[in-house]
PDB file of N, CA and C in Angstrom:
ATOM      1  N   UNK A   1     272.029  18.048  88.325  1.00  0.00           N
ATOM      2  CA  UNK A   1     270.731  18.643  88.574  1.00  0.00           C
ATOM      3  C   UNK A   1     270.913  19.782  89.573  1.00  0.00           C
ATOM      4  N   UNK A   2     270.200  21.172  89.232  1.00  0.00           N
ATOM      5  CA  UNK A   2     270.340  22.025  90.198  1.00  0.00           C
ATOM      6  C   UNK A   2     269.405  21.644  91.708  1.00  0.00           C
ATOM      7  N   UNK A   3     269.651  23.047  92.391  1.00  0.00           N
ATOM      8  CA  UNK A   3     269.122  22.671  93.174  1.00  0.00           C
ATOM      9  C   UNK A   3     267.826  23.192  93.107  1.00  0.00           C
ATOM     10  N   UNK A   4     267.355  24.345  92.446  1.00  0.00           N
ATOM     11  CA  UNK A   4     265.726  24.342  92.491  1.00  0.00           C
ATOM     12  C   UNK A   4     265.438  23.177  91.675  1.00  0.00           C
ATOM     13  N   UNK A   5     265.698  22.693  90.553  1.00  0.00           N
ATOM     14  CA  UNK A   5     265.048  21.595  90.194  1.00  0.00           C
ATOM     15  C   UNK A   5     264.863  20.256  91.180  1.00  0.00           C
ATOM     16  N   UNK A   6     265.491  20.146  91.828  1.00  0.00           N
ATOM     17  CA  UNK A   6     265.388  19.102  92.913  1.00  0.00           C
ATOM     18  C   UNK A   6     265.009  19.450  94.067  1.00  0.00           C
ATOM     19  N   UNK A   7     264.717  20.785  94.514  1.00  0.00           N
ATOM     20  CA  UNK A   7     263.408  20.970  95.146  1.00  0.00           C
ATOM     21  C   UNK A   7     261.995  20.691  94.399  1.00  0.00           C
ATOM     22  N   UNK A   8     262.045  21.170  93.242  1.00  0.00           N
ATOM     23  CA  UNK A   8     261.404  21.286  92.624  1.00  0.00           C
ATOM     24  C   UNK A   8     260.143  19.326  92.438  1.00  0.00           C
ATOM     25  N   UNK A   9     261.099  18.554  91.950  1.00  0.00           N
ATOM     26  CA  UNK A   9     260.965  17.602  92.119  1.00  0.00           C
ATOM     27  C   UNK A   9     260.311  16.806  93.114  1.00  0.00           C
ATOM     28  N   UNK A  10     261.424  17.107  94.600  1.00  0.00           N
ATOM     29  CA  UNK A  10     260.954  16.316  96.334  1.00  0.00           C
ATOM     30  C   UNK A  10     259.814  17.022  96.474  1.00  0.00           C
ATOM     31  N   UNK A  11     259.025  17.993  96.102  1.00  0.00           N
ATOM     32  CA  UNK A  11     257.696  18.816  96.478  1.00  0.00           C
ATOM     33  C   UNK A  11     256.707  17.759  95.596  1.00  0.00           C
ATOM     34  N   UNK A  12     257.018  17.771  94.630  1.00  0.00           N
ATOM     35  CA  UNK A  12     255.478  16.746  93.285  1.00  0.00           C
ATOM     36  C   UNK A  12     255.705  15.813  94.147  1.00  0.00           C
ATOM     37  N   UNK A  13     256.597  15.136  94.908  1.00  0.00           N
ATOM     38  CA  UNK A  13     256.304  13.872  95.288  1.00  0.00           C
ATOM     39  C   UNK A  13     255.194  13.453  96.395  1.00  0.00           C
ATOM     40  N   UNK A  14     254.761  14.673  97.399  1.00  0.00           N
ATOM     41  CA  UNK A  14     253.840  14.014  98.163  1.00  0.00           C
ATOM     42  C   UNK A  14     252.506  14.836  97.388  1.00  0.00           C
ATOM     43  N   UNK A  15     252.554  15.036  96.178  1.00  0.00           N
ATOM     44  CA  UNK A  15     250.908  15.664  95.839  1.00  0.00           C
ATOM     45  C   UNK A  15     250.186  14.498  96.355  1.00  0.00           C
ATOM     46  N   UNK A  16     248.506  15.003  96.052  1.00  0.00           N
ATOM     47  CA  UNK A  16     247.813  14.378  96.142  1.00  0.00           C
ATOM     48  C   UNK A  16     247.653  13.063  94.990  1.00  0.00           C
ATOM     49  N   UNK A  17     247.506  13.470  93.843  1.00  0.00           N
ATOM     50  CA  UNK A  17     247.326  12.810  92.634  1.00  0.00           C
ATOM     51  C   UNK A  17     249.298  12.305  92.251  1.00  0.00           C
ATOM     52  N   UNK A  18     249.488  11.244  91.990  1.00  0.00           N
ATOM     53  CA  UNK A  18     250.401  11.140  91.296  1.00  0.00           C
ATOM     54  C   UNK A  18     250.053  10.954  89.796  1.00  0.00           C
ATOM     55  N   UNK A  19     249.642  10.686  89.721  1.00  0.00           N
ATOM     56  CA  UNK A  19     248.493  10.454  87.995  1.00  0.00           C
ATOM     57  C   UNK A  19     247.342  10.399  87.854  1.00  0.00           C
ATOM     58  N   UNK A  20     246.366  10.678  87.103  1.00  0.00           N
ATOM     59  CA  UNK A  20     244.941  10.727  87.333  1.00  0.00           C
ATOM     60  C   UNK A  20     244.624  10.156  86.008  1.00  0.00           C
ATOM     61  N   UNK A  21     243.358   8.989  86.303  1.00  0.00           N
ATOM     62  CA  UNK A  21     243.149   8.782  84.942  1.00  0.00           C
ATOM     63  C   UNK A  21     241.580   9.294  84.996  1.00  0.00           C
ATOM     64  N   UNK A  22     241.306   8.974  83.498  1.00  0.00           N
ATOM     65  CA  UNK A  22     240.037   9.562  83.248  1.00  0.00           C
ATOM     66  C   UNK A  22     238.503  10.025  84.377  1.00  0.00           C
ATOM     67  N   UNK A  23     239.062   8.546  84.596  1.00  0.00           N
ATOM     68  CA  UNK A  23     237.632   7.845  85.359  1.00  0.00           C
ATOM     69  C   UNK A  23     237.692   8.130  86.718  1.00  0.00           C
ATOM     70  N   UNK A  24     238.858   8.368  86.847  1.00  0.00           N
ATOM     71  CA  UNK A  24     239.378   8.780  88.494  1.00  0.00           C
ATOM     72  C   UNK A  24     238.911  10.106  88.866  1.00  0.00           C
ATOM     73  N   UNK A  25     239.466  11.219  87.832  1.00  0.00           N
ATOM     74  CA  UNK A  25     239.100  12.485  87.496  1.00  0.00           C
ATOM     75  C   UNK A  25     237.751  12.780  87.746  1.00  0.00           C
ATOM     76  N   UNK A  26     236.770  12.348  86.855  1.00  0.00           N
ATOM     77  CA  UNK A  26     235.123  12.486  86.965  1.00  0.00           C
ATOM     78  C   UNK A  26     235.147  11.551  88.193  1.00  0.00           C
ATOM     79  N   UNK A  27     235.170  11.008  88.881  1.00  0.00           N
ATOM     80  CA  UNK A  27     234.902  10.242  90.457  1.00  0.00           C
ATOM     81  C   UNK A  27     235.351  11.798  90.950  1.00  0.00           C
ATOM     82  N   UNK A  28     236.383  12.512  90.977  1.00  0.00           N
ATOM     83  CA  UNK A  28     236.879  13.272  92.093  1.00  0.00           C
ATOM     84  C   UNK A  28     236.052  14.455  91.496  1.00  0.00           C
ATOM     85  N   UNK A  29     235.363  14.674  90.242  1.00  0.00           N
ATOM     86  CA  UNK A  29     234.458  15.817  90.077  1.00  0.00           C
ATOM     87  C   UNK A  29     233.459  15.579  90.842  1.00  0.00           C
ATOM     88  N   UNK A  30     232.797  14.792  90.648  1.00  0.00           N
ATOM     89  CA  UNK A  30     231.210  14.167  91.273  1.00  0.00           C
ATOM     90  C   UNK A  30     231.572  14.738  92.751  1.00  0.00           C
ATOM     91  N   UNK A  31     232.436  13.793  93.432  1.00  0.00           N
ATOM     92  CA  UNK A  31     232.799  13.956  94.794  1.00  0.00           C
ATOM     93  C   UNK A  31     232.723  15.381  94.762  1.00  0.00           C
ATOM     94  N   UNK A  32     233.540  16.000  94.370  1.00  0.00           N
ATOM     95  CA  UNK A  32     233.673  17.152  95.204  1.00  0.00           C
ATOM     96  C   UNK A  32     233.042  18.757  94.435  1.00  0.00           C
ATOM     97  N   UNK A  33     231.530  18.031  93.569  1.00  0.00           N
ATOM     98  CA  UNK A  33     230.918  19.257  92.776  1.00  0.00           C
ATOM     99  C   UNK A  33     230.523  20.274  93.468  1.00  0.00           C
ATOM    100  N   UNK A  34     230.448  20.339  94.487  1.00  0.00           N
ATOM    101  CA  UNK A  34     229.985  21.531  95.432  1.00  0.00           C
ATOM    102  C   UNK A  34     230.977  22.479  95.926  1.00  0.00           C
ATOM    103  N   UNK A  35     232.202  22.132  95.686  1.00  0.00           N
ATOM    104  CA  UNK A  35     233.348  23.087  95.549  1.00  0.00           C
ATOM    105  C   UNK A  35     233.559  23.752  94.204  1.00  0.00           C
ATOM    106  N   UNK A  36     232.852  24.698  93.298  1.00  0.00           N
ATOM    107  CA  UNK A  36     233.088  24.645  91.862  1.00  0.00           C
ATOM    108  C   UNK A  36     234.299  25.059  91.818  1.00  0.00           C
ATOM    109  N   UNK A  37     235.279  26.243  92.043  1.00  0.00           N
ATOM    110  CA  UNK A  37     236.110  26.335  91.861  1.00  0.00           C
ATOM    111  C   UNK A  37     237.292  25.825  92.304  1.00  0.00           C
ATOM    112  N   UNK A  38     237.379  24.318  92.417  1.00  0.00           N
ATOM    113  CA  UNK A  38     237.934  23.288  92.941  1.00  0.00           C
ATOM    114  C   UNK A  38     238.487  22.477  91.199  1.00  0.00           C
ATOM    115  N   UNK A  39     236.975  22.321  91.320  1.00  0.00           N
ATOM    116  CA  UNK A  39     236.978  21.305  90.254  1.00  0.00           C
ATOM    117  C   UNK A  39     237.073  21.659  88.244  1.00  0.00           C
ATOM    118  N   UNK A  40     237.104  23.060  88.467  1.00  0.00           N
ATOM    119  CA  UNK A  40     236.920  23.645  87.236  1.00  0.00           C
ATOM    120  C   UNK A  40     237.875  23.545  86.468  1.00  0.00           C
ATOM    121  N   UNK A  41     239.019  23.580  86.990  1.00  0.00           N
ATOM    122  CA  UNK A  41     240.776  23.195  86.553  1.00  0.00           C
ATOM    123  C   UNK A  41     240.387  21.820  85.784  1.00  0.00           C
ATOM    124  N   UNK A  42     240.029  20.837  86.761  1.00  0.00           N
ATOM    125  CA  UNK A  42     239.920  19.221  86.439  1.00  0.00           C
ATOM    126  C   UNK A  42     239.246  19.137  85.079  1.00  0.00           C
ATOM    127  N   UNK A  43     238.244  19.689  85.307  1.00  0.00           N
ATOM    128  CA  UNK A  43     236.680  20.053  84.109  1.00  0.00           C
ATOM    129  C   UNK A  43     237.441  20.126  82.899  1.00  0.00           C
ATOM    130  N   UNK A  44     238.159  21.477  82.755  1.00  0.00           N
ATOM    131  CA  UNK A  44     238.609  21.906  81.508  1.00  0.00           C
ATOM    132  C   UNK A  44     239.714  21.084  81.058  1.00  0.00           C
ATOM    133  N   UNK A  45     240.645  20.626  82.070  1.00  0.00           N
ATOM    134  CA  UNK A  45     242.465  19.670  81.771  1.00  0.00           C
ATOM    135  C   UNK A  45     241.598  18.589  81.241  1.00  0.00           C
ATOM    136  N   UNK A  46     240.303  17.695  81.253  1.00  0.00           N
ATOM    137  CA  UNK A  46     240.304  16.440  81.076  1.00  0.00           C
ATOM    138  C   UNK A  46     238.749  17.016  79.691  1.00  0.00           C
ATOM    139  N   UNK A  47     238.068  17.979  80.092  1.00  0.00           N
ATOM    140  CA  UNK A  47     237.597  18.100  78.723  1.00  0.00           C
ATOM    141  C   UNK A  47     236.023  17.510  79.146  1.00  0.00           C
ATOM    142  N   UNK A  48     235.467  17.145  80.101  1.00  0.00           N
ATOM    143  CA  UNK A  48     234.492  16.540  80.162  1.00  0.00           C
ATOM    144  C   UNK A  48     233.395  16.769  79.930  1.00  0.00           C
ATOM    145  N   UNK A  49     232.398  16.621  79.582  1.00  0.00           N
ATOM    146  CA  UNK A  49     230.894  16.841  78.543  1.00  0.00           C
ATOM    147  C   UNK A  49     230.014  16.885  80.017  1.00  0.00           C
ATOM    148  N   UNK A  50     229.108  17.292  79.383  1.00  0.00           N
ATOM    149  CA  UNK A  50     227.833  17.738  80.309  1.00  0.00           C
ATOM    150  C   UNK A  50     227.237  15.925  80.430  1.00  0.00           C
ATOM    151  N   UNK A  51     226.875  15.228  79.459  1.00  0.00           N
ATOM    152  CA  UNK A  51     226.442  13.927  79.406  1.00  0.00           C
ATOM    153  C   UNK A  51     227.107  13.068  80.106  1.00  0.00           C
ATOM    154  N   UNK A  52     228.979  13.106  80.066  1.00  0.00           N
ATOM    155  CA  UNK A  52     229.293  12.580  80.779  1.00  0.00           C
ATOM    156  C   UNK A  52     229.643  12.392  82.347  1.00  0.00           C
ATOM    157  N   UNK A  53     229.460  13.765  82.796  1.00  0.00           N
ATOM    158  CA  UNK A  53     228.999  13.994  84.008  1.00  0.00           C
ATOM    159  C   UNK A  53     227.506  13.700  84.671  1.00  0.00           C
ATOM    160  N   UNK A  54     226.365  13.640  83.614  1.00  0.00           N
ATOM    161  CA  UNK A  54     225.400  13.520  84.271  1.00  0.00           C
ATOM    162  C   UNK A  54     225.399  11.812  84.038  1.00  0.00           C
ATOM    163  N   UNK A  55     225.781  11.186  83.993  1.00  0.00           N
ATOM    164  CA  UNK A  55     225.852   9.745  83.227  1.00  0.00           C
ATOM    165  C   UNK A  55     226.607   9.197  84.847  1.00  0.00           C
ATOM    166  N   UNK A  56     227.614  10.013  85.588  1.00  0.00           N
ATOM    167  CA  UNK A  56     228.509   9.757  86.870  1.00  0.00           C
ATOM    168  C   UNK A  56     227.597   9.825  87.355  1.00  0.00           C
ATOM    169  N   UNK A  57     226.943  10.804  87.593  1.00  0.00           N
ATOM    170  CA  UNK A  57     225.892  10.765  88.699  1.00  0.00           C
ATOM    171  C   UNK A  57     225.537  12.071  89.595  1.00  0.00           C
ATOM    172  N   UNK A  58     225.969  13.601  88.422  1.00  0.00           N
ATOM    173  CA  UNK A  58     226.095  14.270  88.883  1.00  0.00           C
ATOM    174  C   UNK A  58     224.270  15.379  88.487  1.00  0.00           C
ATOM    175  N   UNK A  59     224.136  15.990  89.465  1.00  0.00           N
ATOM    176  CA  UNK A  59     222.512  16.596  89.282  1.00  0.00           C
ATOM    177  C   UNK A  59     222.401  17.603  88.289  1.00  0.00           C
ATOM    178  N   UNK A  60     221.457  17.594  87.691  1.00  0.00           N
ATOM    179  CA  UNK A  60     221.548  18.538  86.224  1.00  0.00           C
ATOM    180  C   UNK A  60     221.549  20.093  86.451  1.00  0.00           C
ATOM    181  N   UNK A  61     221.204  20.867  87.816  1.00  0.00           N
ATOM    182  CA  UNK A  61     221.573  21.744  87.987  1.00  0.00           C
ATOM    183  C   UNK A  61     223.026  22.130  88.303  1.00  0.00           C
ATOM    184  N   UNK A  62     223.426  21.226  88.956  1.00  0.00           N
ATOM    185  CA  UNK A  62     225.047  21.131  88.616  1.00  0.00           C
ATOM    186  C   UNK A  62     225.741  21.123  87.735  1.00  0.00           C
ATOM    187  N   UNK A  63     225.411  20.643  86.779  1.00  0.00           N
ATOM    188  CA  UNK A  63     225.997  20.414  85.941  1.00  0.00           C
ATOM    189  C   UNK A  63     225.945  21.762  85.184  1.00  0.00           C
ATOM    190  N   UNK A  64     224.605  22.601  84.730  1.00  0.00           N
ATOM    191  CA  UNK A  64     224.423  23.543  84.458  1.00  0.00           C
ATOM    192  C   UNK A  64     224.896  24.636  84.683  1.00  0.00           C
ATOM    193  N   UNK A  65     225.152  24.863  86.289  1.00  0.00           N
ATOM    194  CA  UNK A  65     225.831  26.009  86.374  1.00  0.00           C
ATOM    195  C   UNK A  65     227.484  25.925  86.585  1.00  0.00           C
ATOM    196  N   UNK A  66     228.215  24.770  85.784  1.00  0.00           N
ATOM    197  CA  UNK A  66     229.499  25.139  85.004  1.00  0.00           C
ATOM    198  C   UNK A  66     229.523  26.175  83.741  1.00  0.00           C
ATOM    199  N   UNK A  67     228.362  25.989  83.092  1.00  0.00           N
ATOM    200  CA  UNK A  67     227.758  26.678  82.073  1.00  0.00           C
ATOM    201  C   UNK A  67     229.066  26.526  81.244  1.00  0.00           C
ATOM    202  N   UNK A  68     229.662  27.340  80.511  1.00  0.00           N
ATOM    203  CA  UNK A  68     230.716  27.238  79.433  1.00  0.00           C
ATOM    204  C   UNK A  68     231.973  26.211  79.569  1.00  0.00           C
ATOM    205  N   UNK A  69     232.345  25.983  80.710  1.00  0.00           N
ATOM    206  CA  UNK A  69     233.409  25.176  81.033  1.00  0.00           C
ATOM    207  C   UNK A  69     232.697  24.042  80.484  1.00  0.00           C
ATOM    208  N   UNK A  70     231.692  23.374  80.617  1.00  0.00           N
ATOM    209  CA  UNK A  70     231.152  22.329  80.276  1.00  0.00           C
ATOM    210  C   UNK A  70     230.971  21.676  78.589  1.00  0.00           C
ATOM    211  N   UNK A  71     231.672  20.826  77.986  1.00  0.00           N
ATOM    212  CA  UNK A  71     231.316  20.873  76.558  1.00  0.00           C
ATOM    213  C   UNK A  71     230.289  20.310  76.386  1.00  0.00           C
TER     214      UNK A  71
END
């Protein structure tokens, strides 16, 4: 193994997320909807619907002004 790859590697190890599952994902949207361009990455990688965000518990103007990111 070189050595950028094994920098490469010892860096992913203290992320935040080591895996994210679905449900985890929409918890960390909700949490942190008031950062939009935080969460917009998350939005689009996991695909999440307008219903199923408002179903978490997120406010319908929120939800709204993702506008297209939102399926």
């Amino acid at each position: 193994m070189g050595k950028a790859k094994r920098r490469s590697l010892k860096l992913g190890i203290h992320d935040k997320f080591q895996y994210m599952t679905r449900d985890d994902a929409l918890k960390a949207v909700i949490k942190n909807i008031e950062n939009k361009n935080d969460v917009i990455d998350t939005i689009t990688l996991f695909g999440f619907t307008a219903e199923e965000m408002l179903e978490a518990g997120a406010a319908w103007e929120d939800v709204m002004a993702f506008g297209g990111f939102v399926g």
